[in-house]
PDB file of N, CA and C in Angstrom:
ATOM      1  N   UNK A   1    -108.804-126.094  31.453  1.00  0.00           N
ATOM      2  CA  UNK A   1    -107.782-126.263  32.463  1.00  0.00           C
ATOM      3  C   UNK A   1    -106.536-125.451  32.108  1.00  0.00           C
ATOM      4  N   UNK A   2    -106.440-125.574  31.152  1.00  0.00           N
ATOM      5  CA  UNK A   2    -105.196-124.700  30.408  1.00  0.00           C
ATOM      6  C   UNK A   2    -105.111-123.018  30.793  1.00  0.00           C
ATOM      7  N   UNK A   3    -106.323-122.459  30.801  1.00  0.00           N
ATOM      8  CA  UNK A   3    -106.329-121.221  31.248  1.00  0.00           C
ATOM      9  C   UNK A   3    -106.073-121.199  32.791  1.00  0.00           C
ATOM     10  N   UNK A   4    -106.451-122.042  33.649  1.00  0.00           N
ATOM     11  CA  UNK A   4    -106.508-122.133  34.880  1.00  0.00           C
ATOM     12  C   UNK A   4    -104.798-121.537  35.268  1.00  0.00           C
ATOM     13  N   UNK A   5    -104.216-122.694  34.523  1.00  0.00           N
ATOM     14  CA  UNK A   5    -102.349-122.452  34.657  1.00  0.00           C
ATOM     15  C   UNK A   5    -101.997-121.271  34.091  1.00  0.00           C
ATOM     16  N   UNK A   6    -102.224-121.017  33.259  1.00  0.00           N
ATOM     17  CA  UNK A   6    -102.177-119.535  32.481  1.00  0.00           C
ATOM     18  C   UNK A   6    -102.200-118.591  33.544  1.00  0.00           C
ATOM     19  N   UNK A   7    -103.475-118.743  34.416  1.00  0.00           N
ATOM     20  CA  UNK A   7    -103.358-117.509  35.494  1.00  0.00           C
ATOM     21  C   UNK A   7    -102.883-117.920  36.248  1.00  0.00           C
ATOM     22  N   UNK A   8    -102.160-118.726  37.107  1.00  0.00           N
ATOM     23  CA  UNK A   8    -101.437-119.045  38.064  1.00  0.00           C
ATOM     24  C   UNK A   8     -99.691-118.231  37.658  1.00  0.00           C
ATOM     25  N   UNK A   9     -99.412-118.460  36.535  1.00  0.00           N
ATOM     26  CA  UNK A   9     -98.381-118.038  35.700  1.00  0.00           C
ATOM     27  C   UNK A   9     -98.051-116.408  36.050  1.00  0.00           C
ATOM     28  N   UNK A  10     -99.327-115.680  35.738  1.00  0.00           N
ATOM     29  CA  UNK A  10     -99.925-114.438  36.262  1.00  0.00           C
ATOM     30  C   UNK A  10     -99.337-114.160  37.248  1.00  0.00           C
ATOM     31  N   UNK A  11     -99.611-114.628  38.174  1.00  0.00           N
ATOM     32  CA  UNK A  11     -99.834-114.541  39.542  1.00  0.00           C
ATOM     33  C   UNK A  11     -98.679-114.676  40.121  1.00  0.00           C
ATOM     34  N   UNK A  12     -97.780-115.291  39.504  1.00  0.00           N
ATOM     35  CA  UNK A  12     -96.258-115.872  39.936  1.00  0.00           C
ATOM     36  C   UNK A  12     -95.521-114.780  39.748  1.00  0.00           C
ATOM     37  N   UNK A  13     -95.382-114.224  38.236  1.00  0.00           N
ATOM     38  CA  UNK A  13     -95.004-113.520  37.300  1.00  0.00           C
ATOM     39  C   UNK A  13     -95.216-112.101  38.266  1.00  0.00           C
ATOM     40  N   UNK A  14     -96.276-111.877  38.868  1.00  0.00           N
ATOM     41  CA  UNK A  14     -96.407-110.184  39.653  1.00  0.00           C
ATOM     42  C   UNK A  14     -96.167-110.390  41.153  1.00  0.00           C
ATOM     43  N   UNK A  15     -95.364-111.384  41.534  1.00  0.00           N
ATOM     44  CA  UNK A  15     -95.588-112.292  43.113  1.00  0.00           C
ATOM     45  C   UNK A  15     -93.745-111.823  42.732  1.00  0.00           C
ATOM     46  N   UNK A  16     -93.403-112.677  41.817  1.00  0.00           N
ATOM     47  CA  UNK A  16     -92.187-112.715  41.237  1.00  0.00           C
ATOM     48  C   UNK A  16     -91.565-110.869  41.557  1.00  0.00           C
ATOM     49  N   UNK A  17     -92.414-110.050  40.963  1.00  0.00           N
ATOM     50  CA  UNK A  17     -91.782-108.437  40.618  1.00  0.00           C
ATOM     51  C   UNK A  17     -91.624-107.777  41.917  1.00  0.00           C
ATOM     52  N   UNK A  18     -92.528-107.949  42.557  1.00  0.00           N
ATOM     53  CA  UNK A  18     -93.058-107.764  44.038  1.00  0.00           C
ATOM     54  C   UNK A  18     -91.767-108.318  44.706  1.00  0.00           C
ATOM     55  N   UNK A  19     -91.512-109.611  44.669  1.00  0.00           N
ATOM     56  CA  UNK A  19     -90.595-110.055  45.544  1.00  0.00           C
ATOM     57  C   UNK A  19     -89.187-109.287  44.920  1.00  0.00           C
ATOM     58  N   UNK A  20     -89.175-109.046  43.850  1.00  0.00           N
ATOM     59  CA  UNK A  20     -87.400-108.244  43.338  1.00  0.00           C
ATOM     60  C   UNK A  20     -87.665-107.332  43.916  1.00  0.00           C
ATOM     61  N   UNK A  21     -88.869-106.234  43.683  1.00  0.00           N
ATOM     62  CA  UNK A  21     -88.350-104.784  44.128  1.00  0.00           C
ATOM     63  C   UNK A  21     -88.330-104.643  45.403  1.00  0.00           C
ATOM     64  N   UNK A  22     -89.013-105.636  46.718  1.00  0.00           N
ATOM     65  CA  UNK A  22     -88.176-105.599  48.121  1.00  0.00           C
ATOM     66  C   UNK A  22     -86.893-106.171  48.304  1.00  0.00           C
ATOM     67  N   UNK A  23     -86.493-106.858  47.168  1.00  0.00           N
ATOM     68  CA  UNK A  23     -85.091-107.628  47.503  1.00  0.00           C
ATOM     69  C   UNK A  23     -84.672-106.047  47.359  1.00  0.00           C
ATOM     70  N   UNK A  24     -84.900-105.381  46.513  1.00  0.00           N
ATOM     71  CA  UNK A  24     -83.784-104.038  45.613  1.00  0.00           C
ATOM     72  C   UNK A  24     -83.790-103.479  46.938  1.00  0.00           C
ATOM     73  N   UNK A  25     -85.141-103.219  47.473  1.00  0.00           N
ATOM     74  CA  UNK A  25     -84.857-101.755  48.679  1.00  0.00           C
ATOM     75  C   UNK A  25     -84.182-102.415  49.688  1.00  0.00           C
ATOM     76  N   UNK A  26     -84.090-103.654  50.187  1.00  0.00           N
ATOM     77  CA  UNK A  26     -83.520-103.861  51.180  1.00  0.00           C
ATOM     78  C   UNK A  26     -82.121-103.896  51.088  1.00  0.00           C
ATOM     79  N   UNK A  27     -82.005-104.501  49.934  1.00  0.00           N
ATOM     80  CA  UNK A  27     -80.289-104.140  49.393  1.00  0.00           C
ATOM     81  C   UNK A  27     -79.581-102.661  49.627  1.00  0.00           C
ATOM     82  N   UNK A  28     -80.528-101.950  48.608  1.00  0.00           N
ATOM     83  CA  UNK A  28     -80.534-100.453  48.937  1.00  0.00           C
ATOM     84  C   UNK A  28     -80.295 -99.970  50.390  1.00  0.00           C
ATOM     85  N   UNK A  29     -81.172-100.332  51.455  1.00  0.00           N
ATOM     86  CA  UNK A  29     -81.331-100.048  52.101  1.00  0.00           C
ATOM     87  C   UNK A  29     -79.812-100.080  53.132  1.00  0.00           C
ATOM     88  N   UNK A  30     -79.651-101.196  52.821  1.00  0.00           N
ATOM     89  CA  UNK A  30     -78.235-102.099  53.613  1.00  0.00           C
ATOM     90  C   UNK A  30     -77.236-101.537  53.031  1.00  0.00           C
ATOM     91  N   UNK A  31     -77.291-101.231  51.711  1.00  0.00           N
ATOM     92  CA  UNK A  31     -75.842-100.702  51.163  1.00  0.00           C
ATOM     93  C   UNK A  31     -76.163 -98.834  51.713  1.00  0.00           C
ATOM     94  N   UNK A  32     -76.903 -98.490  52.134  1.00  0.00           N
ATOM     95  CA  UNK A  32     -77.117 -97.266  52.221  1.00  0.00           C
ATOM     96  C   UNK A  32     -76.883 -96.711  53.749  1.00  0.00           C
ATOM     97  N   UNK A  33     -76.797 -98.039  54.765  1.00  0.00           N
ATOM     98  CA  UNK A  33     -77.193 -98.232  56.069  1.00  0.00           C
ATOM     99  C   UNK A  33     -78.424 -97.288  56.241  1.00  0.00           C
ATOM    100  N   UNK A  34     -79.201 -97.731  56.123  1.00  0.00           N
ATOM    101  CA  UNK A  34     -80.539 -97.114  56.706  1.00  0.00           C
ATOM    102  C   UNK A  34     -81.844 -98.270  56.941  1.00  0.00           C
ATOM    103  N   UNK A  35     -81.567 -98.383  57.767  1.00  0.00           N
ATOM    104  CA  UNK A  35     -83.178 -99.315  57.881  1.00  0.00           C
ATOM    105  C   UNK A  35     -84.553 -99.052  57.390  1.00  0.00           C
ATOM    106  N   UNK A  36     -85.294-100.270  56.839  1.00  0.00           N
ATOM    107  CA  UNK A  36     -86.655-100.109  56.996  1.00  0.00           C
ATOM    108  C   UNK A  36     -87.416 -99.118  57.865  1.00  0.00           C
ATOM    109  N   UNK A  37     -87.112 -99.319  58.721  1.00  0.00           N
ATOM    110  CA  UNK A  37     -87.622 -98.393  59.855  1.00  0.00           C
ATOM    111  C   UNK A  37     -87.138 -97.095  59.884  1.00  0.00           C
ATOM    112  N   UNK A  38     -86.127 -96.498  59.424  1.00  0.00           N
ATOM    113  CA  UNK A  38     -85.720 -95.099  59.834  1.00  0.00           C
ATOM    114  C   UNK A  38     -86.223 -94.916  58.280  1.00  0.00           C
ATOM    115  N   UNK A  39     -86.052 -95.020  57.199  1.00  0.00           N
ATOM    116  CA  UNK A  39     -87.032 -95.143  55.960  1.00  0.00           C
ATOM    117  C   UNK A  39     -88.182 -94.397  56.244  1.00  0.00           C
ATOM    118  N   UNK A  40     -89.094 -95.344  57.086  1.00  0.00           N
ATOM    119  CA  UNK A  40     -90.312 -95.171  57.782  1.00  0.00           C
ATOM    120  C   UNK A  40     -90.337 -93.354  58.269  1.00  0.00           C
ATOM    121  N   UNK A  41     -89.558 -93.673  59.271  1.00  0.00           N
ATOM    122  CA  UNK A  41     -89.281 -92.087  60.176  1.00  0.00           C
ATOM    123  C   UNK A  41     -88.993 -91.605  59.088  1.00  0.00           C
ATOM    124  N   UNK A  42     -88.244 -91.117  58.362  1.00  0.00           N
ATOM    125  CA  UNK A  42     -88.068 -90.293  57.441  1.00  0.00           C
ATOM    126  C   UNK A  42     -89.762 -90.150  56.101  1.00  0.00           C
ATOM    127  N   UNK A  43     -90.179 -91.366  56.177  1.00  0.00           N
ATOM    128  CA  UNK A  43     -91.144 -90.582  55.081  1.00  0.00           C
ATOM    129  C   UNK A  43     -92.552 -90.339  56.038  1.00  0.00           C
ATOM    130  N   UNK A  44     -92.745 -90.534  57.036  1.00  0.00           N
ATOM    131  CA  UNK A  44     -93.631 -89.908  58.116  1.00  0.00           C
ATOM    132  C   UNK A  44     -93.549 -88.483  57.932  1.00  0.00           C
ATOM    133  N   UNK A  45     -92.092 -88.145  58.806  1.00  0.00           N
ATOM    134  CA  UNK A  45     -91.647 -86.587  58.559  1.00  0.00           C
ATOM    135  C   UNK A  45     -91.828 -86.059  57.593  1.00  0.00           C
ATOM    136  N   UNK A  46     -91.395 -86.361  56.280  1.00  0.00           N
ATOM    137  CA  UNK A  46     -91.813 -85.788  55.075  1.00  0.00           C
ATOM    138  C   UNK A  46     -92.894 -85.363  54.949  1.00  0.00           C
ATOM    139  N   UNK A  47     -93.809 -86.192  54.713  1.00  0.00           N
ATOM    140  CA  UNK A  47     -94.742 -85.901  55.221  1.00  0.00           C
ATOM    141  C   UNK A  47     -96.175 -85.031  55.435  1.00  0.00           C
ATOM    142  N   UNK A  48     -95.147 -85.314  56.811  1.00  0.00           N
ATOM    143  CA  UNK A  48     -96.082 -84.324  57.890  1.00  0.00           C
ATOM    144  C   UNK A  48     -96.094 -82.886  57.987  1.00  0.00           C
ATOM    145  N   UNK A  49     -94.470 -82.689  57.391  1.00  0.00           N
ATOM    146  CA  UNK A  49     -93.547 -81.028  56.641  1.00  0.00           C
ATOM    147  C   UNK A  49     -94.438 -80.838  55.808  1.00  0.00           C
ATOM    148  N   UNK A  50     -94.493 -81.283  54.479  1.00  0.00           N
ATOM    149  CA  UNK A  50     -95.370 -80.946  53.225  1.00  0.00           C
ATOM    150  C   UNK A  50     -96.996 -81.355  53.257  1.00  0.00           C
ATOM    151  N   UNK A  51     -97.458 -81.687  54.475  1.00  0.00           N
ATOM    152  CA  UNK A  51     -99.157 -81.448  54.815  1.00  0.00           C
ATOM    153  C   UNK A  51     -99.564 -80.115  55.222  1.00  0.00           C
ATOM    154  N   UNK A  52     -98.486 -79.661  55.812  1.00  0.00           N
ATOM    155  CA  UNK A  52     -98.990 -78.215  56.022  1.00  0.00           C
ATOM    156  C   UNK A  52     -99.276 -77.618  54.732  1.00  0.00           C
ATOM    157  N   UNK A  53     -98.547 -77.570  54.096  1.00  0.00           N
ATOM    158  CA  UNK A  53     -98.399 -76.366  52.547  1.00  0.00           C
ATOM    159  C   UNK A  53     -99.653 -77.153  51.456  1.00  0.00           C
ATOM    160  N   UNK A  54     -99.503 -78.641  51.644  1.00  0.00           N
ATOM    161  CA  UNK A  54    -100.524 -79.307  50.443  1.00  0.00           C
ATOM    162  C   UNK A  54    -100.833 -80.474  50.887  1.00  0.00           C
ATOM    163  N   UNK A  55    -102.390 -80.612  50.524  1.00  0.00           N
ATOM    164  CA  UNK A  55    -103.052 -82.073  50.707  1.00  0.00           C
ATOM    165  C   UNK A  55    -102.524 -83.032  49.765  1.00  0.00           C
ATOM    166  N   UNK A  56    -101.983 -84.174  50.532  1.00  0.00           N
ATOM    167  CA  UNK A  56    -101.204 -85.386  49.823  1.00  0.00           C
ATOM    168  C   UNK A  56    -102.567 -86.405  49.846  1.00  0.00           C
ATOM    169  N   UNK A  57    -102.502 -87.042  48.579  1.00  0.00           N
ATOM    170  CA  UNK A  57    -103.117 -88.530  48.245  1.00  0.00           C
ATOM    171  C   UNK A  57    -102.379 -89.466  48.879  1.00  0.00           C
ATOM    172  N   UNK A  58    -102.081 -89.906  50.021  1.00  0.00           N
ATOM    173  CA  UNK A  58    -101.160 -90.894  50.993  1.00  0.00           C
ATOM    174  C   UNK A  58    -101.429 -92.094  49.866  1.00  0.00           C
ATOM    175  N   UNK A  59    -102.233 -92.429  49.533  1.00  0.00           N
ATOM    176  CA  UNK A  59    -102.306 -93.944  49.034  1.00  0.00           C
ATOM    177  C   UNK A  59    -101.229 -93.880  47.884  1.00  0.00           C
ATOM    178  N   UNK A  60    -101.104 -92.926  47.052  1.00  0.00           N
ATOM    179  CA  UNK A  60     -99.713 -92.687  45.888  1.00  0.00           C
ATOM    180  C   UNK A  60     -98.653 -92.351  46.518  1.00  0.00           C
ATOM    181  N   UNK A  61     -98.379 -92.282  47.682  1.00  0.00           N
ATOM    182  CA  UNK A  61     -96.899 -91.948  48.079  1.00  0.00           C
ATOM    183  C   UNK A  61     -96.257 -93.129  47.626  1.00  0.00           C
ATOM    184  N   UNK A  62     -94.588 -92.538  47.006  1.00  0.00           N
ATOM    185  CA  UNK A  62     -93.893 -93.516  47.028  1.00  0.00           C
ATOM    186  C   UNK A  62     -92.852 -93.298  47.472  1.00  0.00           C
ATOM    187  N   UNK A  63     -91.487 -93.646  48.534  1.00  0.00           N
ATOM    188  CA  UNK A  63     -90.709 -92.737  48.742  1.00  0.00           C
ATOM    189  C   UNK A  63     -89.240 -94.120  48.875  1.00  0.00           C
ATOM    190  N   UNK A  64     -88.547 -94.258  48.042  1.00  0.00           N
ATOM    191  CA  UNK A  64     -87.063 -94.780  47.932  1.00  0.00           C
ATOM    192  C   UNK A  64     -86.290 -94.339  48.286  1.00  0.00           C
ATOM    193  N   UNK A  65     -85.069 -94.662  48.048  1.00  0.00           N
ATOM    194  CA  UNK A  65     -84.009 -94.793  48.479  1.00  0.00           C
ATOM    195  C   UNK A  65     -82.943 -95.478  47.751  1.00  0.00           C
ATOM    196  N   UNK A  66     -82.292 -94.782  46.818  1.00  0.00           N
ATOM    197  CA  UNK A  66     -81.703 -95.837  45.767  1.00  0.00           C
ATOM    198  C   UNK A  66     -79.931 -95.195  45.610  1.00  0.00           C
ATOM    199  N   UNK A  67     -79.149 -95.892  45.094  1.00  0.00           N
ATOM    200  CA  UNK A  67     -77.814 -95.688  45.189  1.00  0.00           C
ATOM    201  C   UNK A  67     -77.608 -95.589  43.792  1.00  0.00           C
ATOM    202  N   UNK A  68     -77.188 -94.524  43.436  1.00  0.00           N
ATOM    203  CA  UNK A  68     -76.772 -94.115  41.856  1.00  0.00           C
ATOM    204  C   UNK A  68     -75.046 -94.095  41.817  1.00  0.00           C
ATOM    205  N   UNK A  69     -74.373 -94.701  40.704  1.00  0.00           N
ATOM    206  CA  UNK A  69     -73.226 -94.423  40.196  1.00  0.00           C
ATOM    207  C   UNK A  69     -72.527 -93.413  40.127  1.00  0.00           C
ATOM    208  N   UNK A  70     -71.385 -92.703  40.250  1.00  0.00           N
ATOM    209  CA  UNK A  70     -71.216 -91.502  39.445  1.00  0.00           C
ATOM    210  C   UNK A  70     -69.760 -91.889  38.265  1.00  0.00           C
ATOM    211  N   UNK A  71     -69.294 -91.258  37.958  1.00  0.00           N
ATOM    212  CA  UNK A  71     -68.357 -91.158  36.599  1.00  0.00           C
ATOM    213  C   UNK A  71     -67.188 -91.897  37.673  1.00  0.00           C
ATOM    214  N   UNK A  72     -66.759 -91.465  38.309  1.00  0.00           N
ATOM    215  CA  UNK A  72     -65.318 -91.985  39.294  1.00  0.00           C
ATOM    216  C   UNK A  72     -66.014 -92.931  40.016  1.00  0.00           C
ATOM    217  N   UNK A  73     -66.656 -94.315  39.654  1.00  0.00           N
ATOM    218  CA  UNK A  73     -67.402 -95.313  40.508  1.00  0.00           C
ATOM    219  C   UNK A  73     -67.486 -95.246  41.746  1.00  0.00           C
ATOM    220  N   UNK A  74     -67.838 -94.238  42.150  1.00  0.00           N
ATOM    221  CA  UNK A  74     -68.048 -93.906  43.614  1.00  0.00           C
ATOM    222  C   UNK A  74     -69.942 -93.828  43.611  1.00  0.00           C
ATOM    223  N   UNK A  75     -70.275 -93.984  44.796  1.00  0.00           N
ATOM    224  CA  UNK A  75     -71.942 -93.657  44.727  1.00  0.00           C
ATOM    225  C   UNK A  75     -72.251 -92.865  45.503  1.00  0.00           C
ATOM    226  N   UNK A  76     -73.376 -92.674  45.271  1.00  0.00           N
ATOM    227  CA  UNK A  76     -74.292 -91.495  46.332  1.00  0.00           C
ATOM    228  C   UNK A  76     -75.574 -91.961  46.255  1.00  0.00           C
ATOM    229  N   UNK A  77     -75.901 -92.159  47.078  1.00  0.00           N
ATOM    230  CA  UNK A  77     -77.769 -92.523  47.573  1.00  0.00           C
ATOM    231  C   UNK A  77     -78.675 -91.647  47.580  1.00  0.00           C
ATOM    232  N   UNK A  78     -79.313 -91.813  47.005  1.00  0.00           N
ATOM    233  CA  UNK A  78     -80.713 -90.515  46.567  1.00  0.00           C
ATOM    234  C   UNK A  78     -81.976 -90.647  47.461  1.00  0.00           C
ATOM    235  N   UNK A  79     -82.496 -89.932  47.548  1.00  0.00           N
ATOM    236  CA  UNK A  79     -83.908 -90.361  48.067  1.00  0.00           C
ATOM    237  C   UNK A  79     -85.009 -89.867  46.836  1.00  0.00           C
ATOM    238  N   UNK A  80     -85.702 -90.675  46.559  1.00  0.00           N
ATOM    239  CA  UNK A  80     -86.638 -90.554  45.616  1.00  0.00           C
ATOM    240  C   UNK A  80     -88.069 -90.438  45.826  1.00  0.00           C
ATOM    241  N   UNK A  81     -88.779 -89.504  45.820  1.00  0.00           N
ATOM    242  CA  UNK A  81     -90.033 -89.432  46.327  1.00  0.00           C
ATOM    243  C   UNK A  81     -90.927 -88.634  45.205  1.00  0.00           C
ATOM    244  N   UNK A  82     -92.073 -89.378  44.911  1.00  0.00           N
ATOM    245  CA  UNK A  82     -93.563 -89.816  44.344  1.00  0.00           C
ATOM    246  C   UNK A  82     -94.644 -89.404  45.307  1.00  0.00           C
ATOM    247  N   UNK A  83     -95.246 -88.213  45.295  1.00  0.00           N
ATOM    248  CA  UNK A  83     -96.036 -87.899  46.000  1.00  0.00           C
ATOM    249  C   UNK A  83     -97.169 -86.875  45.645  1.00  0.00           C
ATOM    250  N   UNK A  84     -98.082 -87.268  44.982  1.00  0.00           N
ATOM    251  CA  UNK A  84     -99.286 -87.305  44.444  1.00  0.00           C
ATOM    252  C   UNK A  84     -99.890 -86.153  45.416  1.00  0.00           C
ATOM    253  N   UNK A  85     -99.900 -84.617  44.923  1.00  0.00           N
ATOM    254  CA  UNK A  85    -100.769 -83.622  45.204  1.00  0.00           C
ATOM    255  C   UNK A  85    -102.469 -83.592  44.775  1.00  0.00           C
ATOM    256  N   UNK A  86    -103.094 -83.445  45.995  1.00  0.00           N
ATOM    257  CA  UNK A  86    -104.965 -83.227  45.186  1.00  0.00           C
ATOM    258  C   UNK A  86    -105.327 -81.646  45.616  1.00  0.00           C
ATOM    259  N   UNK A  87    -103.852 -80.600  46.204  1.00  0.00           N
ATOM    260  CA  UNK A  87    -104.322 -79.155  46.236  1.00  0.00           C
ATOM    261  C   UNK A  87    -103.304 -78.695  47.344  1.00  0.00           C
ATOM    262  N   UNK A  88    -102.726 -77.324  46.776  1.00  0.00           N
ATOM    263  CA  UNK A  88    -102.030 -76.934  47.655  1.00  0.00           C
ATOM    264  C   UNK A  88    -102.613 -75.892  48.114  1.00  0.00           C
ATOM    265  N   UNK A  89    -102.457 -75.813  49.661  1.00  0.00           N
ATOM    266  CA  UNK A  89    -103.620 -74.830  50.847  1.00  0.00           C
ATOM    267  C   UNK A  89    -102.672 -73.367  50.775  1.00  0.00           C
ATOM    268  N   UNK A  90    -103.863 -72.540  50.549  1.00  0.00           N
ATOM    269  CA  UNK A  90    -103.782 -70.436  51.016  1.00  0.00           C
ATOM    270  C   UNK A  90    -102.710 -70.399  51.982  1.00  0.00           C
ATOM    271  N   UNK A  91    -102.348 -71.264  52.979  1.00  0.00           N
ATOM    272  CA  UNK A  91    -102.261 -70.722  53.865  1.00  0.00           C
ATOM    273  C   UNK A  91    -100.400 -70.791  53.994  1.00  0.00           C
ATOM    274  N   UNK A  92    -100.210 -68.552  54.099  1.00  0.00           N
ATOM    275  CA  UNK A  92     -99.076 -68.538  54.071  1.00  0.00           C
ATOM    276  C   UNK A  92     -98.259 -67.774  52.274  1.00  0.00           C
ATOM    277  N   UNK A  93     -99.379 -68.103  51.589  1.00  0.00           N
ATOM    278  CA  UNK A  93     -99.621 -67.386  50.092  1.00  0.00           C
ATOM    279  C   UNK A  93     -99.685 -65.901  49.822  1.00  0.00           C
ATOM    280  N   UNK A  94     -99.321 -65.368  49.192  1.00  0.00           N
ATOM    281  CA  UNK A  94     -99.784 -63.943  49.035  1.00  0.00           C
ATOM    282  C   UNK A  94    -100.763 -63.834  48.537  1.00  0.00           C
ATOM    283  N   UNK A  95    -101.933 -62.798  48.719  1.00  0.00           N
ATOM    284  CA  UNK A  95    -103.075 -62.680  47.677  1.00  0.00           C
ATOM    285  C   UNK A  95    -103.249 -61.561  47.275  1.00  0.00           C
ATOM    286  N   UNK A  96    -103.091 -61.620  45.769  1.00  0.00           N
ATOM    287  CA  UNK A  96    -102.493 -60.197  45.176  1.00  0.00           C
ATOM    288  C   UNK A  96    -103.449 -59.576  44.576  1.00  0.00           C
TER     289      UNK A  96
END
């Protein structure tokens, strides 16, 4: 029985991480004014720009939005993007 709770613990514990890092983006998101949704529109577009030039692994995309510090506590919001190449296409290349 003891193991039983053990994995429930598990389960809480990655339920738990899951639930911070949407608290973070939505925070992010709000301190950034940008919605979920224009988020969305924006990493669609992305995209759909860089499918032409190279085949993306969609299932590894990752694409944020995070607010960095600078030296004079002022911020600036980054966009952060994770996007897993499996080949970039001829087309438009020189062939020498």
């Amino acid at each position: 029985m003891r193991g039983f709770f053990r994995f429930l613990s598990k389960d809480d514990s990655k339920s738990k991480n899951i639930a911070k890092e949407r608290l973070k983006m939505v925070i992010t998101h709000d301190r950034a004014n940008v919605s979920p949704k224009y988020l969305d529109m924006m990493r669609n577009d992305i995209l759909k720009v860089m499918s032409h030039y190279i085949d993306i692994e969609e299932d590894g995309v990752d694409i944020k939005l995070t607010r960095l510090t600078n030296d004079d506590d002022t911020y600036t919001s980054t966009l952060i993007a994770n996007i897993p190449i499996k080949k970039v296409k001829n087309i438009g290349r020189n062939k020498s």
